[in-house]
C-alpha atoms as a PDB file:
ATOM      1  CA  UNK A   1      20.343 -64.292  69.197  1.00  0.00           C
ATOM      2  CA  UNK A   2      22.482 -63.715  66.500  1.00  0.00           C
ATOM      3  CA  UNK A   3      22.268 -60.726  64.050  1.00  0.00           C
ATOM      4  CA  UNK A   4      21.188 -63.406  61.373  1.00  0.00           C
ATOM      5  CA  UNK A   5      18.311 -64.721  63.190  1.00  0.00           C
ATOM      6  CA  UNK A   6      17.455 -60.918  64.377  1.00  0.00           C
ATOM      7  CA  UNK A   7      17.006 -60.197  60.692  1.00  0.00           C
ATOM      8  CA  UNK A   8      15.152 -63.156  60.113  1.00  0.00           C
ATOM      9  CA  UNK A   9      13.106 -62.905  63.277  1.00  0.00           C
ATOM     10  CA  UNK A  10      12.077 -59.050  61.463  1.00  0.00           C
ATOM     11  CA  UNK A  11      11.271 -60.288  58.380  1.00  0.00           C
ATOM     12  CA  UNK A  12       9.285 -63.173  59.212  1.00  0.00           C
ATOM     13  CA  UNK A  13       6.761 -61.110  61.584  1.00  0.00           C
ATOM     14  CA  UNK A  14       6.763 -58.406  58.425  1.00  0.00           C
ATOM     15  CA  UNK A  15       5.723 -61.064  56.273  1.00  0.00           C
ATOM     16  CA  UNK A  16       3.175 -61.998  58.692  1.00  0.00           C
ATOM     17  CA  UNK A  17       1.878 -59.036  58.446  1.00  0.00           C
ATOM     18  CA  UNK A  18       1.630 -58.523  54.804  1.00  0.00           C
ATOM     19  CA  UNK A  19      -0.719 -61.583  54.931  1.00  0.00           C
ATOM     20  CA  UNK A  20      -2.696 -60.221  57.357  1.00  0.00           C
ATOM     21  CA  UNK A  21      -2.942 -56.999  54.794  1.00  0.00           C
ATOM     22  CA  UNK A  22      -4.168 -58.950  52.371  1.00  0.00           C
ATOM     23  CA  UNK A  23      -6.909 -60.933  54.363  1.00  0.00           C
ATOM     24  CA  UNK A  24      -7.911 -57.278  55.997  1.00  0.00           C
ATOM     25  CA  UNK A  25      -8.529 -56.115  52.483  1.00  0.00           C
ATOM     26  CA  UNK A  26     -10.443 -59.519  50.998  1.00  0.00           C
ATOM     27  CA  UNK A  27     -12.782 -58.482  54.311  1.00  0.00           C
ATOM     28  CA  UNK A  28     -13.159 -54.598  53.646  1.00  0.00           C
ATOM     29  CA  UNK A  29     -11.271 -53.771  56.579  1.00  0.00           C
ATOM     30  CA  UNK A  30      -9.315 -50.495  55.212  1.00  0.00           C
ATOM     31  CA  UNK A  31      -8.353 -49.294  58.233  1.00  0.00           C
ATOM     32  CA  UNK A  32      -6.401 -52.062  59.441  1.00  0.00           C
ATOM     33  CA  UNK A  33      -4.845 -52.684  55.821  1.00  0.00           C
ATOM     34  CA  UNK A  34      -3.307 -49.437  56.374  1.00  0.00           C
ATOM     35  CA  UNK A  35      -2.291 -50.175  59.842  1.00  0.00           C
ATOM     36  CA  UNK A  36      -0.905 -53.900  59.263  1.00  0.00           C
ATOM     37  CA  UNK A  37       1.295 -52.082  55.664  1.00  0.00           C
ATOM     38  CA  UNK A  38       2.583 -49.666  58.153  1.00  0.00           C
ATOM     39  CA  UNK A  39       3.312 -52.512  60.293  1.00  0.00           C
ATOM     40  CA  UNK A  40       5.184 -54.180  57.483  1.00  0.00           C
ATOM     41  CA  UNK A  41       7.476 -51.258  56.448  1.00  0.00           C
ATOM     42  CA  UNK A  42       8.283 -50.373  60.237  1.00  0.00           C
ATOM     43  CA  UNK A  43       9.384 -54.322  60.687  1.00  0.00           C
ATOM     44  CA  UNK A  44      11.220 -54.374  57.542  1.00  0.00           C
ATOM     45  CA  UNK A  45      13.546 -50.974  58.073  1.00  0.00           C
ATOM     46  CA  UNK A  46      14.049 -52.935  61.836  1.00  0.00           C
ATOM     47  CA  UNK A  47      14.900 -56.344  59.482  1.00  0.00           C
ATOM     48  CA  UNK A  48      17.797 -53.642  58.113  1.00  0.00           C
ATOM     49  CA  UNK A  49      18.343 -52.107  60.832  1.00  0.00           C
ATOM     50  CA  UNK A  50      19.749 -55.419  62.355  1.00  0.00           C
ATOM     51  CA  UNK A  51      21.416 -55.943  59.349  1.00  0.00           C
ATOM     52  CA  UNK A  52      23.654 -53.453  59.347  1.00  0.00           C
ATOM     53  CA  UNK A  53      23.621 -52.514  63.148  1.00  0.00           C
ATOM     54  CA  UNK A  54      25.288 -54.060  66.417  1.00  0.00           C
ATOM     55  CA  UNK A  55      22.845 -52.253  68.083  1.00  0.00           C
ATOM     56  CA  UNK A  56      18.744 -53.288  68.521  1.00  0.00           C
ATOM     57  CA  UNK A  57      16.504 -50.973  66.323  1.00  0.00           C
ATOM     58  CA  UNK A  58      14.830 -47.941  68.781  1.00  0.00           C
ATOM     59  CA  UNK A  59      11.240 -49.167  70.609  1.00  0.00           C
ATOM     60  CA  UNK A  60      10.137 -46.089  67.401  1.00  0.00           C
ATOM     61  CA  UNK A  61       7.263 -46.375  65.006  1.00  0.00           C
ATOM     62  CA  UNK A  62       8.558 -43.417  62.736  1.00  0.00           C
ATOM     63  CA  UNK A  63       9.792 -45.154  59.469  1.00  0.00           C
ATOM     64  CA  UNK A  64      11.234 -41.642  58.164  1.00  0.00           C
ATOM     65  CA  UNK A  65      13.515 -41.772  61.835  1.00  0.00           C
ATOM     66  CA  UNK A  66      14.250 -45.869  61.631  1.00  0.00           C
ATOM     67  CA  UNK A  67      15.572 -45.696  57.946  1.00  0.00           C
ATOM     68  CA  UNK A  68      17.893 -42.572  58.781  1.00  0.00           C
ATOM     69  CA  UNK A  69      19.000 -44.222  62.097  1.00  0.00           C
ATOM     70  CA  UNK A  70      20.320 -47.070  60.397  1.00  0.00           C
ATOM     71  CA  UNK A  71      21.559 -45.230  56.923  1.00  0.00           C
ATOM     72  CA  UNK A  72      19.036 -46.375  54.284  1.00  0.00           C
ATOM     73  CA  UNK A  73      17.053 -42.989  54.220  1.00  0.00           C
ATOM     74  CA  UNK A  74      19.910 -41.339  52.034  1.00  0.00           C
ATOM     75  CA  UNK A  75      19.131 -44.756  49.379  1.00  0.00           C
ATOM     76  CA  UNK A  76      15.008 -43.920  48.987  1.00  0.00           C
ATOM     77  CA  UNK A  77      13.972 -42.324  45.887  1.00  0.00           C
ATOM     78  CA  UNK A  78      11.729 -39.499  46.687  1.00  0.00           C
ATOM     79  CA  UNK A  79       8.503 -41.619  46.053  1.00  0.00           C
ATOM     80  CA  UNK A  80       9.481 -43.765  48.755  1.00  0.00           C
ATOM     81  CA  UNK A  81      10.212 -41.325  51.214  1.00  0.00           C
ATOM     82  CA  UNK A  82       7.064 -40.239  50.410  1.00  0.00           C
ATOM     83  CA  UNK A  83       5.058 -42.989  50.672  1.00  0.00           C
ATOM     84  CA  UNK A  84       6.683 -44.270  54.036  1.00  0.00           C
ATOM     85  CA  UNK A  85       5.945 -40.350  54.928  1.00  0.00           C
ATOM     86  CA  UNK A  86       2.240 -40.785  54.542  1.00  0.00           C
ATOM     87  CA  UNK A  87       2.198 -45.065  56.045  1.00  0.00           C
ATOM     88  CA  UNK A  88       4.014 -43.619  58.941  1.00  0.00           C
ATOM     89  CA  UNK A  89       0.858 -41.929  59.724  1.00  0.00           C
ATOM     90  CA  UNK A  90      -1.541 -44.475  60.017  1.00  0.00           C
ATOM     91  CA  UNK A  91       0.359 -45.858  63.091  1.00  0.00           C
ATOM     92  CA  UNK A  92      -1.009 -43.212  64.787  1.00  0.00           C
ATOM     93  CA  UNK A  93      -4.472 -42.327  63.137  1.00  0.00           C
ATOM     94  CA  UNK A  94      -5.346 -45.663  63.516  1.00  0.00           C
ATOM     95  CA  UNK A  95      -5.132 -45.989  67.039  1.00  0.00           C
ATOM     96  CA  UNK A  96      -7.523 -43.608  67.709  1.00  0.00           C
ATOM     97  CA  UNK A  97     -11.253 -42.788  67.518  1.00  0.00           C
ATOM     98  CA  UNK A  98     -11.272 -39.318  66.857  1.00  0.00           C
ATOM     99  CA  UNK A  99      -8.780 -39.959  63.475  1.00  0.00           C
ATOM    100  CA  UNK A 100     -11.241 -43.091  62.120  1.00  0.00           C
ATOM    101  CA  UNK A 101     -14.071 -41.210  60.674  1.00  0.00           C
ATOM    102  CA  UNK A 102     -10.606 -39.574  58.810  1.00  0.00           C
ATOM    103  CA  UNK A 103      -9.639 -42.224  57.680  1.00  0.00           C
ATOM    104  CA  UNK A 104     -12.467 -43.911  56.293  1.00  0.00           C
ATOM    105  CA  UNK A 105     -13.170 -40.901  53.899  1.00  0.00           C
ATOM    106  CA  UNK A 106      -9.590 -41.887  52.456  1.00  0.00           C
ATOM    107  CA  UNK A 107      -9.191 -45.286  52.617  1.00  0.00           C
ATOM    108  CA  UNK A 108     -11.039 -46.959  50.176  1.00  0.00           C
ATOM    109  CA  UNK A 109     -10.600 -50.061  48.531  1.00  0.00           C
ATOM    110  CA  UNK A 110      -8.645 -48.606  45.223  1.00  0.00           C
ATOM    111  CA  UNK A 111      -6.320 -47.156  47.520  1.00  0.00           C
ATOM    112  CA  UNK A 112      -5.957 -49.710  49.984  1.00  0.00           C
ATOM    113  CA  UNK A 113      -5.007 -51.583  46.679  1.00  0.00           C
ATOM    114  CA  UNK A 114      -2.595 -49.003  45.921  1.00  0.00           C
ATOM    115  CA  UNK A 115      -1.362 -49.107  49.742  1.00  0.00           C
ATOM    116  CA  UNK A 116      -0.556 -53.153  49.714  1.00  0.00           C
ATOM    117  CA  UNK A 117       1.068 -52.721  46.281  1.00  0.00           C
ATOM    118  CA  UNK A 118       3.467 -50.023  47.173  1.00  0.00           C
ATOM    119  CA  UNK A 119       4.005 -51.706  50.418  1.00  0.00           C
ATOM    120  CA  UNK A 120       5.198 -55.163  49.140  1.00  0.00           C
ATOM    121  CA  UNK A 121       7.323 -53.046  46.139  1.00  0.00           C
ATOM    122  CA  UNK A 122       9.381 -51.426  49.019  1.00  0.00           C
ATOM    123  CA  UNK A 123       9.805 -54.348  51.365  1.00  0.00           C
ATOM    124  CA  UNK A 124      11.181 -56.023  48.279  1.00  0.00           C
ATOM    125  CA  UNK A 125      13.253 -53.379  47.720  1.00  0.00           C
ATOM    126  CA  UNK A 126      14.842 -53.302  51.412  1.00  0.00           C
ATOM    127  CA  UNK A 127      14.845 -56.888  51.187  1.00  0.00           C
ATOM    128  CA  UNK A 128      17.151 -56.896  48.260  1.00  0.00           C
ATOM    129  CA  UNK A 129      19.720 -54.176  50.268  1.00  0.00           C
ATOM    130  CA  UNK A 130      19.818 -56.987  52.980  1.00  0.00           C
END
């Protein structure tokens, strides 16, 4: 495969999943909205990472580790290293029971809103570093 169809292979699954975000949230599923946006950001910062790698992006889930590993970390304005601090987390909490009943005090649908929105700002941003 070459590093332009790695990038593209990334960002097609990423934009997958942004769709399937968006069709979570028209069916009040908050906890997978979170879960697919984290999916989303994690693809896209592996999108990058191909892009500017010879290397294939770590078997990781950790956005804060996959967008130092491949130098884009330094680029984030402190609202996005925020917000992929707090998306990374839903990789995990929603995997398991015990986090769910959490979760579902904090996800509602204004911020699940607020989750796809920020979501689709950044992958456009990493998008346009491409």
């Amino acid at each position: 495969m070459t590093q332009e169809e790695k990038v593209r292979y990334w960002l097609d699954i990423a934009d997958y999943d942004i769709d399937t975000a968006e069709a979570m949230y028209k069916t009040k599923r908050w906890l997978y909205v979170a879960f697919m946006c984290h999916q989303v950001i994690e693809k896209t910062l592996k999108a990058y990472w191909s892009a500017k790698r010879d290397d294939i992006p770590p078997y990781i889930h950790n956005h804060k580790r996959l967008a130092e590993g491949c130098g884009l970390y330094e680029q984030l304005s402190e609202d996005q290293k925020d917000f992929i601090d707090t998306i990374s987390t839903f990789n995990i909490q929603a995997r398991y029971p015990e986090y769910k009943n959490q979760l579902a005090q904090v996800l509602t649908e204004s911020t699940c809103r607020q989750i796809i929105d920020t979501t689709k700002e950044l992958q456009s941003w990493i998008k346009q570093k491409l």
